[in-house]
C-alpha atoms as a PDB file:
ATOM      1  CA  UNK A   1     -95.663 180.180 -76.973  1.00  0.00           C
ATOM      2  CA  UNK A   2     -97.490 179.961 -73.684  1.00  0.00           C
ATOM      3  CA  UNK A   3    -100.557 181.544 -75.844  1.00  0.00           C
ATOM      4  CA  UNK A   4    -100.469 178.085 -77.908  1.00  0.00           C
ATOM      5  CA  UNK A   5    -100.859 175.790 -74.737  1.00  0.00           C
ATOM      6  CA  UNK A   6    -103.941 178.229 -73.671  1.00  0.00           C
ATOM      7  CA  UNK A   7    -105.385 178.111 -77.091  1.00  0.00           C
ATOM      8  CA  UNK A   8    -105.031 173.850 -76.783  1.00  0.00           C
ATOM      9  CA  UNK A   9    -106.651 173.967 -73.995  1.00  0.00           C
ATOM     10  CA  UNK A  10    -110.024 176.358 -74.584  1.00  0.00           C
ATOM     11  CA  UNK A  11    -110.140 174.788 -78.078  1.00  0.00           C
ATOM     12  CA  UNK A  12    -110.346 170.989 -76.244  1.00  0.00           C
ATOM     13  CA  UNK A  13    -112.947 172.723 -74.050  1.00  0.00           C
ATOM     14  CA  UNK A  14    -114.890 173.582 -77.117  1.00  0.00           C
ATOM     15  CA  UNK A  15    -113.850 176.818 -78.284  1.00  0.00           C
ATOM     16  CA  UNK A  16    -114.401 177.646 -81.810  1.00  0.00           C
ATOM     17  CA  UNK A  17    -112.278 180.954 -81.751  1.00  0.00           C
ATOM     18  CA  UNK A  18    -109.543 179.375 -80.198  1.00  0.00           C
ATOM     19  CA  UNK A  19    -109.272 176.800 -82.135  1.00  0.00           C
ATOM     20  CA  UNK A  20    -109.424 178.983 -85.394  1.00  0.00           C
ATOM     21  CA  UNK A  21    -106.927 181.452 -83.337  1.00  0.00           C
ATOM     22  CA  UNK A  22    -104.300 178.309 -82.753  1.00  0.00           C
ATOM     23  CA  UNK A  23    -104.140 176.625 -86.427  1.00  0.00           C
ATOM     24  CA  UNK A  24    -102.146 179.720 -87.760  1.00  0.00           C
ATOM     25  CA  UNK A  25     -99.585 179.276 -84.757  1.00  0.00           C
ATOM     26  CA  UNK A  26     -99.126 176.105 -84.844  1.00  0.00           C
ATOM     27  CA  UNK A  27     -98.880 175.857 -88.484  1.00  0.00           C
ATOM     28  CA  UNK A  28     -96.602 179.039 -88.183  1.00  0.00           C
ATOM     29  CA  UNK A  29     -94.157 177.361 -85.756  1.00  0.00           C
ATOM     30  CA  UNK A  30     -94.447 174.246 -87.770  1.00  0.00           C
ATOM     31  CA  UNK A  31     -93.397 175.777 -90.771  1.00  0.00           C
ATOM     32  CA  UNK A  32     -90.144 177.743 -89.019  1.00  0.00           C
ATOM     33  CA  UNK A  33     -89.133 174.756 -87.712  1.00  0.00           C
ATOM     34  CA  UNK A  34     -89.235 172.476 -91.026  1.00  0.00           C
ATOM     35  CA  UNK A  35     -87.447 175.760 -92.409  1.00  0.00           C
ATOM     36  CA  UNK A  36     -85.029 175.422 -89.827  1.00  0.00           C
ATOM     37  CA  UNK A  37     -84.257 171.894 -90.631  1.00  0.00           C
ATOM     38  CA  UNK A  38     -84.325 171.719 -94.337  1.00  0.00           C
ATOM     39  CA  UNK A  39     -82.040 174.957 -94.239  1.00  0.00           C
ATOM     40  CA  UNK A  40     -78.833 172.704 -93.604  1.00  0.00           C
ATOM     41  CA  UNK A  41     -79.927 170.157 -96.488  1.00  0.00           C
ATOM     42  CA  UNK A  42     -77.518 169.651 -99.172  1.00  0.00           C
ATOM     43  CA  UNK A  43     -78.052 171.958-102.242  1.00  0.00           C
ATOM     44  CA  UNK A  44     -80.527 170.432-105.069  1.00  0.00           C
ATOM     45  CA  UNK A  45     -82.971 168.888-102.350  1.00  0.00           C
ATOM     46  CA  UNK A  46     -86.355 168.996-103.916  1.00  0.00           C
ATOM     47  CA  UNK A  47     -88.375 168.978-100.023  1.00  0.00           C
ATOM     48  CA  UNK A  48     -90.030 171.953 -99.207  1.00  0.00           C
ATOM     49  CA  UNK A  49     -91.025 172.285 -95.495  1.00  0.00           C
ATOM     50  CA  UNK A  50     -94.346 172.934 -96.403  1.00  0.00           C
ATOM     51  CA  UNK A  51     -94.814 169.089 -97.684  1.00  0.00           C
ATOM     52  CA  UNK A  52     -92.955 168.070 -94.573  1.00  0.00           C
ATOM     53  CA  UNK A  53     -95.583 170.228 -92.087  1.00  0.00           C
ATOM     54  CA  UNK A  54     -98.551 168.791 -94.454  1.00  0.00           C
ATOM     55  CA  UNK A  55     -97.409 165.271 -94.301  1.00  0.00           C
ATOM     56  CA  UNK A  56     -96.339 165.583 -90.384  1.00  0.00           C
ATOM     57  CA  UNK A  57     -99.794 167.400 -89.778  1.00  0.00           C
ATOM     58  CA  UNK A  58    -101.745 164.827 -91.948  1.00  0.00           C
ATOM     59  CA  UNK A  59    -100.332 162.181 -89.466  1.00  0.00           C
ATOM     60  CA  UNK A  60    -101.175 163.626 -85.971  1.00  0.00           C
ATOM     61  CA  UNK A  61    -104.676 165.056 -86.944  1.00  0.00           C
ATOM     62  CA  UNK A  62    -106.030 162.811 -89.545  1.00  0.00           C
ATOM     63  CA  UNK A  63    -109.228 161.502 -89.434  1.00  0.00           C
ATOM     64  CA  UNK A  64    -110.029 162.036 -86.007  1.00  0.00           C
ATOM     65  CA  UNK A  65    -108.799 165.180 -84.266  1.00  0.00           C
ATOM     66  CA  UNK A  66    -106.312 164.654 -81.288  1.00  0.00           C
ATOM     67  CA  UNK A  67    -107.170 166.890 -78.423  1.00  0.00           C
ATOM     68  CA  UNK A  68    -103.458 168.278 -76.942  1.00  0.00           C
ATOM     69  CA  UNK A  69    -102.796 169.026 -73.846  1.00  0.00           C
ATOM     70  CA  UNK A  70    -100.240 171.228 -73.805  1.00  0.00           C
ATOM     71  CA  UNK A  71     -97.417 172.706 -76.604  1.00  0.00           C
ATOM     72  CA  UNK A  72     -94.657 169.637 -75.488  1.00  0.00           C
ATOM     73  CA  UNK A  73     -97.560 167.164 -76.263  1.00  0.00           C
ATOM     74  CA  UNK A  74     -98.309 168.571 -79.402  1.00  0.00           C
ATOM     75  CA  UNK A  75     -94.800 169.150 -80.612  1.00  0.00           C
ATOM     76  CA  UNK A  76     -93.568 165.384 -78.844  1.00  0.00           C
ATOM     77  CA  UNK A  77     -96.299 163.950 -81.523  1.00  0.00           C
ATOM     78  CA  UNK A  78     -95.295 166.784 -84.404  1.00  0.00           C
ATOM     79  CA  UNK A  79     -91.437 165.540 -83.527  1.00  0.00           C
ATOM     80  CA  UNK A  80     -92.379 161.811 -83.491  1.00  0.00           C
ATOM     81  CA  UNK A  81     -94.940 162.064 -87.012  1.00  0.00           C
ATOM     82  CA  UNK A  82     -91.606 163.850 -88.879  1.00  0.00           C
ATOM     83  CA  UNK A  83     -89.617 161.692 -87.785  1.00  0.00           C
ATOM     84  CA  UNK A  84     -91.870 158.588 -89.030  1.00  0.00           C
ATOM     85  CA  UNK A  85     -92.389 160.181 -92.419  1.00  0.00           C
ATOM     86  CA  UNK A  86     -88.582 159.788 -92.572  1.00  0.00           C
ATOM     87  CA  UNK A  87     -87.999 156.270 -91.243  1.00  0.00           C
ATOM     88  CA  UNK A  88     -91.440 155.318 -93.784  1.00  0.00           C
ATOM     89  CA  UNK A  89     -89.530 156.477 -97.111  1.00  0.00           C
ATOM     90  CA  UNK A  90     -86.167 155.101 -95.858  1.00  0.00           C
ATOM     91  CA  UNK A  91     -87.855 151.998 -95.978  1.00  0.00           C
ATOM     92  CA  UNK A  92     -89.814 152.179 -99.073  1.00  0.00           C
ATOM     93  CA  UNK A  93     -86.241 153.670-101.105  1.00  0.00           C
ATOM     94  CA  UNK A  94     -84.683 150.653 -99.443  1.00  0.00           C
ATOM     95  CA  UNK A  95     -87.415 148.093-100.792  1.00  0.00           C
ATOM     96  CA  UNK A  96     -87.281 149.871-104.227  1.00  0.00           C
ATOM     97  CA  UNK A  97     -83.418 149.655-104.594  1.00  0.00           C
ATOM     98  CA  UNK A  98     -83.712 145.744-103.542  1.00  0.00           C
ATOM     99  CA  UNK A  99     -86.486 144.690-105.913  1.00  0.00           C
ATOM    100  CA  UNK A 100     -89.385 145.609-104.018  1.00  0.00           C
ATOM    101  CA  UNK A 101     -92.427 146.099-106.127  1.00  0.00           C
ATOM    102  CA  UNK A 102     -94.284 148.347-103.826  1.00  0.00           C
ATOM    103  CA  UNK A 103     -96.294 150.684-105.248  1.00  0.00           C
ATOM    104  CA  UNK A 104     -95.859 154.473-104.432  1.00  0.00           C
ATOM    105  CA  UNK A 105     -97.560 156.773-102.935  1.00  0.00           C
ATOM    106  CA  UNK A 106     -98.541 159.467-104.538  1.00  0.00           C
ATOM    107  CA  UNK A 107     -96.937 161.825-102.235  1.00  0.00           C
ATOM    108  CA  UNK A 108     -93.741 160.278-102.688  1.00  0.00           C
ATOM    109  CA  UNK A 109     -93.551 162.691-105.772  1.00  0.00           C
ATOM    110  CA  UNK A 110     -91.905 164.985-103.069  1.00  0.00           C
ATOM    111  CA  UNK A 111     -88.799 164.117-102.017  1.00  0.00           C
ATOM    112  CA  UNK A 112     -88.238 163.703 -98.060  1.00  0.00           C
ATOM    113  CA  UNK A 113     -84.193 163.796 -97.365  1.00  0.00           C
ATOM    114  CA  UNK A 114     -83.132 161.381 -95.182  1.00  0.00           C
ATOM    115  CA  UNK A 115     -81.871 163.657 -92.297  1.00  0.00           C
ATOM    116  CA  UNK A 116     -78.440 163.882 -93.960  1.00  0.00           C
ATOM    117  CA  UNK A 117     -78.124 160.379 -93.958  1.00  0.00           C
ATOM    118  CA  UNK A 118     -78.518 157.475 -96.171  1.00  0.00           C
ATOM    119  CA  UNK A 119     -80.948 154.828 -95.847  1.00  0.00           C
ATOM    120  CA  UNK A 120     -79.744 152.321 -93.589  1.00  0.00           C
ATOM    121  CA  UNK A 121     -77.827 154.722 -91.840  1.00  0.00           C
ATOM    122  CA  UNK A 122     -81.148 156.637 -90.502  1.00  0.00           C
ATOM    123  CA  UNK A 123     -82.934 152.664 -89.787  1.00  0.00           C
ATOM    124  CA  UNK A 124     -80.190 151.835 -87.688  1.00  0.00           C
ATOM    125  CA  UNK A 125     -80.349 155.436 -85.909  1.00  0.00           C
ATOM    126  CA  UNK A 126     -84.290 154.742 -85.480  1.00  0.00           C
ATOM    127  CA  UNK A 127     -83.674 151.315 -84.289  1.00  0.00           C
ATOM    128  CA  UNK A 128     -81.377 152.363 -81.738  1.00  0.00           C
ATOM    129  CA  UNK A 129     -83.858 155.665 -80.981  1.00  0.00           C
ATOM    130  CA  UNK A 130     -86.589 152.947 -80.010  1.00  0.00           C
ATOM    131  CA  UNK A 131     -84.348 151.454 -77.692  1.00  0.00           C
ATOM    132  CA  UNK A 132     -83.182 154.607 -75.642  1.00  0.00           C
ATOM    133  CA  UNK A 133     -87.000 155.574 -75.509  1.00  0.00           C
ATOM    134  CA  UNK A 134     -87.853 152.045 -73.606  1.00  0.00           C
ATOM    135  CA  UNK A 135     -85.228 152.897 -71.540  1.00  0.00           C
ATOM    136  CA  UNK A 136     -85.775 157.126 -70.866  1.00  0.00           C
ATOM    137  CA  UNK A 137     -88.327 158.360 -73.029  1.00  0.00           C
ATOM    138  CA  UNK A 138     -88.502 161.886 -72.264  1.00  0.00           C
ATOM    139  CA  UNK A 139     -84.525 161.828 -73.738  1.00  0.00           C
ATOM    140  CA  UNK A 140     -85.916 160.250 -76.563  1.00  0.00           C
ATOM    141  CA  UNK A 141     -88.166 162.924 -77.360  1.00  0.00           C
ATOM    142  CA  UNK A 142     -85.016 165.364 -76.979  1.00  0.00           C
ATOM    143  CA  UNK A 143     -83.936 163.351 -80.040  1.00  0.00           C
ATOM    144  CA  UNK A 144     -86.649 163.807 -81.635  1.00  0.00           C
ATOM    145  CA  UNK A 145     -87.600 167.490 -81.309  1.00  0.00           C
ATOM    146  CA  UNK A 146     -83.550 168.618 -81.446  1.00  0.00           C
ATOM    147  CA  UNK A 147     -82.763 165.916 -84.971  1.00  0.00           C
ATOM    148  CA  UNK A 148     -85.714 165.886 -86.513  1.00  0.00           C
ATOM    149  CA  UNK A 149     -87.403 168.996 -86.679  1.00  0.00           C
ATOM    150  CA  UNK A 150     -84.710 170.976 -85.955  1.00  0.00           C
ATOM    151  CA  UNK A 151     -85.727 172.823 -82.877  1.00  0.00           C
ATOM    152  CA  UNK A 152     -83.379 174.280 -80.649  1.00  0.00           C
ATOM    153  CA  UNK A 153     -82.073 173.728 -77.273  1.00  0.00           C
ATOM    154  CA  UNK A 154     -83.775 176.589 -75.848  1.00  0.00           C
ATOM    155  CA  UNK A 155     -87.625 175.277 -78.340  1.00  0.00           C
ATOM    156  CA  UNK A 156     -87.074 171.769 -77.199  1.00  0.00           C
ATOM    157  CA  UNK A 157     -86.450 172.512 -73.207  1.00  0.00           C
ATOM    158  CA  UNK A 158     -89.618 174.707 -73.305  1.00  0.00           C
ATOM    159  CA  UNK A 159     -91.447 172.221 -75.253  1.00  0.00           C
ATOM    160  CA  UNK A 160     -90.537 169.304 -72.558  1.00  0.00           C
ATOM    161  CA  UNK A 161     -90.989 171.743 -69.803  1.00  0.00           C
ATOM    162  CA  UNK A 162     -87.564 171.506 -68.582  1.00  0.00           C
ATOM    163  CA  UNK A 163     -84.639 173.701 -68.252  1.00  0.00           C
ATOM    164  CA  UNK A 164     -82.029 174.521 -71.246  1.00  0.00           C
ATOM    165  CA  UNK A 165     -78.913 173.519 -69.352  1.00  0.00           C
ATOM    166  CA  UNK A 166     -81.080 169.569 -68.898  1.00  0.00           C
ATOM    167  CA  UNK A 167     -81.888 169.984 -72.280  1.00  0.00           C
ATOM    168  CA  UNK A 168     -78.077 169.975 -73.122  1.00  0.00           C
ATOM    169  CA  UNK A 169     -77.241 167.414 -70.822  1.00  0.00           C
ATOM    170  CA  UNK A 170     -79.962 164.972 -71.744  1.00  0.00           C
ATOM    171  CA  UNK A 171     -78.629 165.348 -75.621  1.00  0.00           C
ATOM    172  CA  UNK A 172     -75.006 165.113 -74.300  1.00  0.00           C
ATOM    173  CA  UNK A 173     -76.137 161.761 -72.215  1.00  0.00           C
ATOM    174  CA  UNK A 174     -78.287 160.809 -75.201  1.00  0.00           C
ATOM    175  CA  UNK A 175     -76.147 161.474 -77.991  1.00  0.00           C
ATOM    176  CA  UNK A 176     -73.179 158.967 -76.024  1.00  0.00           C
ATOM    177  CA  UNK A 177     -76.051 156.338 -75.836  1.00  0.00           C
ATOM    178  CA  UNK A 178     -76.981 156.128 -79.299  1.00  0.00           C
ATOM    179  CA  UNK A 179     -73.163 156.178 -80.330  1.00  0.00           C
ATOM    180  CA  UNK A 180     -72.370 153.087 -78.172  1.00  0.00           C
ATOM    181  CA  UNK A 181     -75.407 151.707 -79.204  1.00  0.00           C
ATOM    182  CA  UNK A 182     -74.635 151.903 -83.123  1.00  0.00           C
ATOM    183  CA  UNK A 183     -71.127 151.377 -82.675  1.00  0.00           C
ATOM    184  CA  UNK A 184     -71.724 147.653 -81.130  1.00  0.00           C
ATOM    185  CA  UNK A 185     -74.800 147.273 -83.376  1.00  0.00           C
ATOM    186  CA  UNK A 186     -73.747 148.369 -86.808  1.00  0.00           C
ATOM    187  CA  UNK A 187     -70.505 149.776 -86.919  1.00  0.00           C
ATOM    188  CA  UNK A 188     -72.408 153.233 -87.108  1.00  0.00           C
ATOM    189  CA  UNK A 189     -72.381 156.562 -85.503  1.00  0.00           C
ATOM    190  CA  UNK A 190     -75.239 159.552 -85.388  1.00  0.00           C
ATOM    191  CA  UNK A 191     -75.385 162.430 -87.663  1.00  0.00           C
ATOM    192  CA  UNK A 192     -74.589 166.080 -85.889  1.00  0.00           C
END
């Protein structure tokens, strides 16, 4: 994937071919990993990881292109966008079931499982998320990559540009964190 962090970088410089040349890998590796994650989903799930790349792409390029700088950057904000799509319909299902007349989006006719979790399980996970990344973001983004998109320990290391045994010991470090932290909070513990 060092060809992806190449391609950001000649397309930022202006590059027409590479930027045509990088879409297809990023939407590629995009794609596997929304696979990945929607592959341990409970049977009759209606998400396909297609929606979830679209939505998650739709949110970090928008209107107004972001120019990367390298693969971690791009897949820190890819992590970060799925994740948000997640916590955003949590939300909204949680403001439905309690008499909230919001109005829904139309892309809410896809159906976004809540990371094998129910509503106010995966707010209070988020909440606590947003505290650990005040306090060491670049674990927080370990979250992020290894929960929510599924990546592995081996995808997320390279993608934070550290090595796989850190990788396991920031999730091992993390992964107490967040326990104490729902534990005291909510009477809660993370998912896997």
């Amino acid at each position: 994937m060092a060809d992806v962090t190449l391609l950001m970088q000649a397309a930022a410089a202006g590059d027409a071919r590479a930027g045509a040349e990088l879409l297809p890998l990023i939407y590629d590796e995009l794609r596997r990993l929304a696979a990945h994650k929607m592959a341990g989903e409970a049977a009759g799930h209606t998400l396909q990881p297609t929606a979830l790349v679209h939505e998650a792409w739709l949110r970090i390029a928008g209107d107004s292109p972001v120019q990367f700088e390298n693969r971690a950057h791009f897949f820190g904000a890819a992590a970060e966008a799925m994740r948000r799509i997640l916590i955003d319909r949590a939300r909204r299902r949680l403001a439905a079931k309690r008499g909230g007349a919001a109005v829904p989006a139309a892309l809410d006719a896809i159906e976004v499982p809540a990371a094998d979790m129910d509503d106010d399980r995966l707010l209070a996970v988020n909440e606590a998320l947003e505290k650990l990344a005040a306090l060491d973001p670049r674990k927080a983004e370990l979250v992020k990559m290894r929960y929510f998109i599924g990546m592995s320990f081996a995808e997320a290391a390279e993608a934070l540009g550290i090595a796989v045994p850190t990788a396991k010991q920031w999730w091992t470090y993390a992964r107490a964190w967040l326990t104490v932290e729902l534990r005291s909070e909510v009477g809660l513990e993370p998912g896997p």
